[in-house]
Protein backbone atom coordinates (compact mmCIF):
# COMPACT_ATOMS: atom_id res chain seq x y z
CA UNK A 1 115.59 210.60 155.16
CA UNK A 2 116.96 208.01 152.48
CA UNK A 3 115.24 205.00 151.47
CA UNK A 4 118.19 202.99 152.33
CA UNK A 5 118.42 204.06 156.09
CA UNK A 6 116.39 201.43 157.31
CA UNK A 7 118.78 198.69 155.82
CA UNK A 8 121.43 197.59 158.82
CA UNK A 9 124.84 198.59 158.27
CA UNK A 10 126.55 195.00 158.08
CA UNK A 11 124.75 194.42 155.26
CA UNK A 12 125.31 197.38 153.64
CA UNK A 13 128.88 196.66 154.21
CA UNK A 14 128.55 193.54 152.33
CA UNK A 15 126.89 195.13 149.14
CA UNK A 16 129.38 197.52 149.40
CA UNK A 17 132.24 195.39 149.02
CA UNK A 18 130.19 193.16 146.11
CA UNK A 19 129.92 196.70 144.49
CA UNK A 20 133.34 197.50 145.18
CA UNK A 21 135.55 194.46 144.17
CA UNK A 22 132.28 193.20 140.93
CA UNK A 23 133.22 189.83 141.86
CA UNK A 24 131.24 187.95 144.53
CA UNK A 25 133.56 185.23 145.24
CA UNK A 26 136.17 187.82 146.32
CA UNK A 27 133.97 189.99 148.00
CA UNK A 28 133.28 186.76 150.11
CA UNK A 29 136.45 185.73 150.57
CA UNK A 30 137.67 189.45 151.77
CA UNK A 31 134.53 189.13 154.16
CA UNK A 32 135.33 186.08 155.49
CA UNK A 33 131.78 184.77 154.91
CA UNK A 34 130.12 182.22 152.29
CA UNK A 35 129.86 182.91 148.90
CA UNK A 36 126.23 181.59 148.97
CA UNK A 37 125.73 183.57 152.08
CA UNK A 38 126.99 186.88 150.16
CA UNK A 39 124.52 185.79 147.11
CA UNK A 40 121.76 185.41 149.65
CA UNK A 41 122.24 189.29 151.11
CA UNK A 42 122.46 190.35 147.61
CA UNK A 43 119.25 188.69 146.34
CA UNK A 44 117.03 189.84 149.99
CA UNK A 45 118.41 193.70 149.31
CA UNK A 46 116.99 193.26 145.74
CA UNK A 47 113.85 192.24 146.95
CA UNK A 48 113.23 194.46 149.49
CA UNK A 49 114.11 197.61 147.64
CA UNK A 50 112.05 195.61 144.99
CA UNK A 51 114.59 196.16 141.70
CA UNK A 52 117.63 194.98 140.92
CA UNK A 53 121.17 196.23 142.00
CA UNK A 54 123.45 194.23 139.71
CA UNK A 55 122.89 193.38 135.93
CA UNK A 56 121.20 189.70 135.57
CA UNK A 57 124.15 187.68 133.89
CA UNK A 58 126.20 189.83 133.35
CA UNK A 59 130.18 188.90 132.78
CA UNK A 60 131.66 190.80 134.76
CA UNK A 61 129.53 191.65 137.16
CA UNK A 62 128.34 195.23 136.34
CA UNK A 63 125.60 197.62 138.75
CA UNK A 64 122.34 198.62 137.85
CA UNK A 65 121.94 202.23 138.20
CA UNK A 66 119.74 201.48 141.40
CA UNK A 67 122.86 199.65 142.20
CA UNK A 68 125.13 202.34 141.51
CA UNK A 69 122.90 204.47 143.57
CA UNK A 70 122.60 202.75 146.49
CA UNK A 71 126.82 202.14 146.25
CA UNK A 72 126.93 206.39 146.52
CA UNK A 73 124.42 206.60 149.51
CA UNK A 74 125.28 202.99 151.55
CA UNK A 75 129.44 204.95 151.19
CA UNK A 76 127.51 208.23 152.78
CA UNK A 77 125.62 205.80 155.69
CA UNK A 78 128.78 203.88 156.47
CA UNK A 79 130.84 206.51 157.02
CA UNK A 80 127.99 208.30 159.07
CA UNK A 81 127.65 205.15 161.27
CA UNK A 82 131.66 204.86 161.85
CA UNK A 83 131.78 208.69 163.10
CA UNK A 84 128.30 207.38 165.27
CA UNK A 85 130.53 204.25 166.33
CA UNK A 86 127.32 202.09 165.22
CA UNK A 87 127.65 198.40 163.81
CA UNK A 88 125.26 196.36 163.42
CA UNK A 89 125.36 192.18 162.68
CA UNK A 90 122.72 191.17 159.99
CA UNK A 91 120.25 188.36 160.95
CA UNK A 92 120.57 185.38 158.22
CA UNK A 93 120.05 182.15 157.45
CA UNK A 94 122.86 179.40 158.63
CA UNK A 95 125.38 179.02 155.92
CA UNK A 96 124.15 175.50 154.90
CA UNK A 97 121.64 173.78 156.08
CA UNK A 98 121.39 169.77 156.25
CA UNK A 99 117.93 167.83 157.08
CA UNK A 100 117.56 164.30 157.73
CA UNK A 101 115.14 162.05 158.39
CA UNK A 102 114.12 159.61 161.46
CA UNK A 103 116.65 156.93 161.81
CA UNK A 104 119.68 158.65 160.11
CA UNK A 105 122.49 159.39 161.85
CA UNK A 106 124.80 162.90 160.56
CA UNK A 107 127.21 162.87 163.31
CA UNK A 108 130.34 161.80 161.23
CA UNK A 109 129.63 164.18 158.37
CA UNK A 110 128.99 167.15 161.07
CA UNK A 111 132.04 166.45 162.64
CA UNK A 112 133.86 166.11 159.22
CA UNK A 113 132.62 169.53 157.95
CA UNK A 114 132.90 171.31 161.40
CA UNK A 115 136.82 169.57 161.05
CA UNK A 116 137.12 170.81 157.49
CA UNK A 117 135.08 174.37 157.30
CA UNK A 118 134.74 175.46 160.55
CA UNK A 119 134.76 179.49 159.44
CA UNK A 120 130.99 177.85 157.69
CA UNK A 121 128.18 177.36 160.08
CA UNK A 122 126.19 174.18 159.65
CA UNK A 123 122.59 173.65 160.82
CA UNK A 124 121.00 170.24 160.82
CA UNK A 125 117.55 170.24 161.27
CA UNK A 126 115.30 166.94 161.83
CA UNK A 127 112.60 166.73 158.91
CA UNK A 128 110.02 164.24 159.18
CA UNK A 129 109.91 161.32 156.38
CA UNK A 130 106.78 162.67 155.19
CA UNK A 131 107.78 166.29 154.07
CA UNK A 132 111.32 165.38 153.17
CA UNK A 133 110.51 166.34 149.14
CA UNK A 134 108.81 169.51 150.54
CA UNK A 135 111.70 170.60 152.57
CA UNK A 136 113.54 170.60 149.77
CA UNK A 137 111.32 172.32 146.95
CA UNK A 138 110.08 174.93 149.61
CA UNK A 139 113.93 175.82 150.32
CA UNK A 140 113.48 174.71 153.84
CA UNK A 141 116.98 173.04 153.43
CA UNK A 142 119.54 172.64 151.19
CA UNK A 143 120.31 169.66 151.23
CA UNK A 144 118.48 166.17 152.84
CA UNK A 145 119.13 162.70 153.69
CA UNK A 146 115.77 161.37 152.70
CA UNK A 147 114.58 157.46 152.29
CA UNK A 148 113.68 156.61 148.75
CA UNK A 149 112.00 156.87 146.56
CA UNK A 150 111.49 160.69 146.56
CA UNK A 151 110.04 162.14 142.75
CA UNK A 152 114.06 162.71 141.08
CA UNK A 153 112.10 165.40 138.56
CA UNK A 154 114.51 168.36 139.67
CA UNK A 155 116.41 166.77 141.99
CA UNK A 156 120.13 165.55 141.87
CA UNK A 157 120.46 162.16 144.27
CA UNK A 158 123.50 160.18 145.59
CA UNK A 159 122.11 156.69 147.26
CA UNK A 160 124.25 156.15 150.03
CA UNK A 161 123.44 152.71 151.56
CA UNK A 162 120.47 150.50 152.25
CA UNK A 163 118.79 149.16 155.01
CA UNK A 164 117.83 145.80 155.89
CA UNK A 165 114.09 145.24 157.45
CA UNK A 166 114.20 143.88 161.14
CA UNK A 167 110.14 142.28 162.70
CA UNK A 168 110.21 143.52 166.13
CA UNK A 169 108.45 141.66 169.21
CA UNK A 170 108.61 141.59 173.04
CA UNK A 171 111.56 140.12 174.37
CA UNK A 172 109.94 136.99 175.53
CA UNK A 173 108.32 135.99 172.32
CA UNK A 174 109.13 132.95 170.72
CA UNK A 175 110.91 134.46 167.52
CA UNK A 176 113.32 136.34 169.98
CA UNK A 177 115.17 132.83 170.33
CA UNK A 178 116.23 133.54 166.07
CA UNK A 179 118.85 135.45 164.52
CA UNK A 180 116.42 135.90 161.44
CA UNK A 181 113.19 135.08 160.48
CA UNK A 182 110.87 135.10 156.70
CA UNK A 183 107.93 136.82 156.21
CA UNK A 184 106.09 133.00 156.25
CA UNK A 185 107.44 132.83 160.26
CA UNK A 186 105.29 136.00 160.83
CA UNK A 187 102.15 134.55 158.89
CA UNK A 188 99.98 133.93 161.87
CA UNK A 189 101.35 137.37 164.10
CA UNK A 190 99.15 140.17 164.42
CA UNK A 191 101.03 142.96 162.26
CA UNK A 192 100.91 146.51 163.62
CA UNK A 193 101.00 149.59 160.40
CA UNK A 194 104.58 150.63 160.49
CA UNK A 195 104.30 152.16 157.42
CA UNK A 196 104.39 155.78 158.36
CA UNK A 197 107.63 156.17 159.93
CA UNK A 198 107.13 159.46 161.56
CA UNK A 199 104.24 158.10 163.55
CA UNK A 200 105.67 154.51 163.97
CA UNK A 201 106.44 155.43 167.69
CA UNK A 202 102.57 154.10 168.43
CA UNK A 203 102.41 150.93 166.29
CA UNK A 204 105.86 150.13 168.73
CA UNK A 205 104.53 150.75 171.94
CA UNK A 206 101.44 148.40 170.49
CA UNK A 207 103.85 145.63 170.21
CA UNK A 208 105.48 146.29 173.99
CA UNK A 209 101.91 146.25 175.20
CA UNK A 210 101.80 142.15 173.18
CA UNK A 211 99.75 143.69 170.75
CA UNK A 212 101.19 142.22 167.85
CA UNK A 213 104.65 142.70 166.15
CA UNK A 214 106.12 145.22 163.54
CA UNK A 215 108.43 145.43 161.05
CA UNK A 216 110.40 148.45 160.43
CA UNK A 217 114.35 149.47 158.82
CA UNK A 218 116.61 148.58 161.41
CA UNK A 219 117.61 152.36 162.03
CA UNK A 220 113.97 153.14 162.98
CA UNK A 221 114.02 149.87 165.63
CA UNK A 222 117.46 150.94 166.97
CA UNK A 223 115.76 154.84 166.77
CA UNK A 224 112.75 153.23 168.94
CA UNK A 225 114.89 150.44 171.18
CA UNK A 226 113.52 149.46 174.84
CA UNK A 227 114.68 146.95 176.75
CA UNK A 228 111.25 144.82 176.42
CA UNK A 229 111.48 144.59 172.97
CA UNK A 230 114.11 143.02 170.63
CA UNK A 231 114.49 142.90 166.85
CA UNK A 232 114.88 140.61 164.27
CA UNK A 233 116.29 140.65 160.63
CA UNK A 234 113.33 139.47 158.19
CA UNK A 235 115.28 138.02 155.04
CA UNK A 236 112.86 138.03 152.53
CA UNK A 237 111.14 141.65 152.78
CA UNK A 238 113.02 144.38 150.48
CA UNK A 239 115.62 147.09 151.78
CA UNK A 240 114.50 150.48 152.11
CA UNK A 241 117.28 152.88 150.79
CA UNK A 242 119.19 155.83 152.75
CA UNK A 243 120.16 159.11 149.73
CA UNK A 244 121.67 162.75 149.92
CA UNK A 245 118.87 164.95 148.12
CA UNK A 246 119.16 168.41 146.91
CA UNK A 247 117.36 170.55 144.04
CA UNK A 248 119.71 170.60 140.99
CA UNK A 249 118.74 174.30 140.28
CA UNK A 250 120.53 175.36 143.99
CA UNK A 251 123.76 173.05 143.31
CA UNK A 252 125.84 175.88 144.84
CA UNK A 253 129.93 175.69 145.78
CA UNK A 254 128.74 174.83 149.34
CA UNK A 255 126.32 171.83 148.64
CA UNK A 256 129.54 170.47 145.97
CA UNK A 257 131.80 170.51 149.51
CA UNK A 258 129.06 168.65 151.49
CA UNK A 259 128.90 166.23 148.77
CA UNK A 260 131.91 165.46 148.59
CA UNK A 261 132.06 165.16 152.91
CA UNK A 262 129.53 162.86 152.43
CA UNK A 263 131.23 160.64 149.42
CA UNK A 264 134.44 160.84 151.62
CA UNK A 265 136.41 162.84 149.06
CA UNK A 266 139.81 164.34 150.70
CA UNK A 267 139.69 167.77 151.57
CA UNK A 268 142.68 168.52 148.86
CA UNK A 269 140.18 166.49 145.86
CA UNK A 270 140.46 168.48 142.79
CA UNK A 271 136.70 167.77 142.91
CA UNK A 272 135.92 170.03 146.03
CA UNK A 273 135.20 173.74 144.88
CA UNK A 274 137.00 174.75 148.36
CA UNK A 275 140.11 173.36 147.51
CA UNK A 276 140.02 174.59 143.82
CA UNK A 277 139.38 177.65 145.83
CA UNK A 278 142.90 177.25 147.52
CA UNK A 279 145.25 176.08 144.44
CA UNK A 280 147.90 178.57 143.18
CA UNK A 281 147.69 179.16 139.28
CA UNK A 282 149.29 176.60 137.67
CA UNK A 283 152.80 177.56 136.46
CA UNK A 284 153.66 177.87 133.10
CA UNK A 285 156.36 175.69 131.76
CA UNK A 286 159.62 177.49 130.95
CA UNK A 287 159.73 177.22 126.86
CA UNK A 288 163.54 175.93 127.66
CA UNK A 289 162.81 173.09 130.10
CA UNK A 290 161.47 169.69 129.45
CA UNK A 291 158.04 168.70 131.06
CA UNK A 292 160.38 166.78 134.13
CA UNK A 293 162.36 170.26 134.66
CA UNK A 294 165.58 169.61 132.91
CA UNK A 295 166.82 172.19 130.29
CA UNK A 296 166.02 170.96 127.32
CA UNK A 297 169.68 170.17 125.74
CA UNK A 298 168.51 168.47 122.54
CA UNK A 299 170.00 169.44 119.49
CA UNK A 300 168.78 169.59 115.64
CA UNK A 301 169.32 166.41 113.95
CA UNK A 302 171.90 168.33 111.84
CA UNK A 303 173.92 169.46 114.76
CA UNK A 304 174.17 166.19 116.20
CA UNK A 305 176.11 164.49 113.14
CA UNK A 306 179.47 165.20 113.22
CA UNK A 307 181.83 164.13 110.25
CA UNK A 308 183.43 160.86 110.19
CA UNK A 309 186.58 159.81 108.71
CA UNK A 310 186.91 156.93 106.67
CA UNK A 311 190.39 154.78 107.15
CA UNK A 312 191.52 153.73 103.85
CA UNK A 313 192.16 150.22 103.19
């Protein structure tokens, strides 16, 4: 029995064509899958056969002769597994995936990307305020819309927008009557710890029960709203701050086209790596046309001066 039997057939399929074509963007594109995806099979075959099946930077991408060995025998299980009528789907990871933390809201950029990519799966997953750094060093996502500050060392970060600080209090208390309020208005309250935000769900139902008041970023009291409660903007307390996170290191084609969702780039910007993906060659310029596309009908100084007769006097 070969050592490769026990991989599944799809994903043989998949090395196969990597193998095949030594280009992984083409591979992927003849696939019909992710690039990053593609990368991802690559990179879990390596390590579960424990070597390496292509050439570490290598330009062009050239096998390893484990690589060129499994090509021969994943050919031989293919073609076995056609004659069987046998295909299998691989199990993997979604082909991005986008975490967030309480109070932000990813519905327009979901929509956007679903809109833009839908052939790309997108997973958001909630991550709570307290592991949002971990989530992102431990590979749990790729990319995350964290509150600041988060330690930048390693980490690219695009602040987005901030978020004003709102006191919350029952609805018959006598700061509801106010559009705003200072810090110095809540001097003699009782203030609950708000400070954890994934556990700020207690110090809230404190403040229903009268037990004081809180102040939290207006997402997390809109996150939290009841009808006995209300909330107030507090003018003189600083903004928290709302950023897209992701590890520099794993800056891959797919993270560059949520970015640029998320900055509200155009889905033709020169800047997204999907439409650079979709742009002819530029054509060269015919050496006897002009820049604009007219022949170029301009002749040498020399030509151009014609011999003039002189009148005489």
């Amino acid at each position: 029995m070969s050592r490769f039997e026990s991989i599944d057939i799809a994903r043989l399929r998949w090395f196969v064509a990597v193998a095949e074509e030594l280009h992984f963007a083409r591979a992927a594109k003849g696939l019909k899958i992710s690039r990053q995806r593609l990368s991802q099979t690559v990179i879990d075959l390596e390590g579960e056969l424990g070597t390496k099946l292509f050439v570490p930077g290598a330009q062009p991408t050239q096998l390893t002769e484990d690589g060129a060995e499994l090509l021969r025998e994943a050919r031989e299980l293919i073609a076995r597994s056609e004659e069987a009528g046998v295909e299998e789907t691989p199990d993997g990871p979604a082909a991005l995936r986008v975490g967030f933390v309480p109070g932000v809201t990813v519905s327009k950029w979901t929509r956007i990307w679903g809109e833009r990519f839908p052939d790309t799966s997108l997973e958001v997953v909630a991550v709570p305020m307290g592991e949002q750094e971990a989530a992102l060093r431990e590979g749990r996502v790729d990319l995350c819309f964290v509150r600041l500050p988060i330690d930048r060392d390693g980490m690219s970060a695009i602040p987005l927008y901030r978020e004003v600080p709102v006191v919350v209090v029952p609805k018959d208390h006598p700061i509801s009557v106010f559009d705003q309020v200072s810090m110095a208005d809540l001097a003699d309250e009782r203030m609950q710890d708000a400070s954890d935000l994934d556990t700020v769900a207690g110090a809230i139902e404190l403040v229903a029960a009268g037990v004081g008041v809180a102040v939290v970023p207006h997402s997390i009291a809109r996150l939290h709203a009841r009808r006995d409660l209300v909330y107030r903007t507090v003018t003189d307390t600083a903004e928290t701050e709302i950023a897209l996170a992701w590890p520099t290191a794993r800056t891959s084609d797919l993270v560059e086209d949520f970015v640029g969702v998320v900055r509200g780039r155009s889905e033709r910007s020169s800047r997204s790596p999907a439409a650079r993906a979709k742009s002819p060659e530029p054509q060269k310029k015919s050496a006897g046309k002009r820049a604009g596309g007219r022949p170029n009908t301009t002749r040498s100084s020399a030509a151009k001066k014609k011999p003039v007769k002189r009148r005489g006097r």
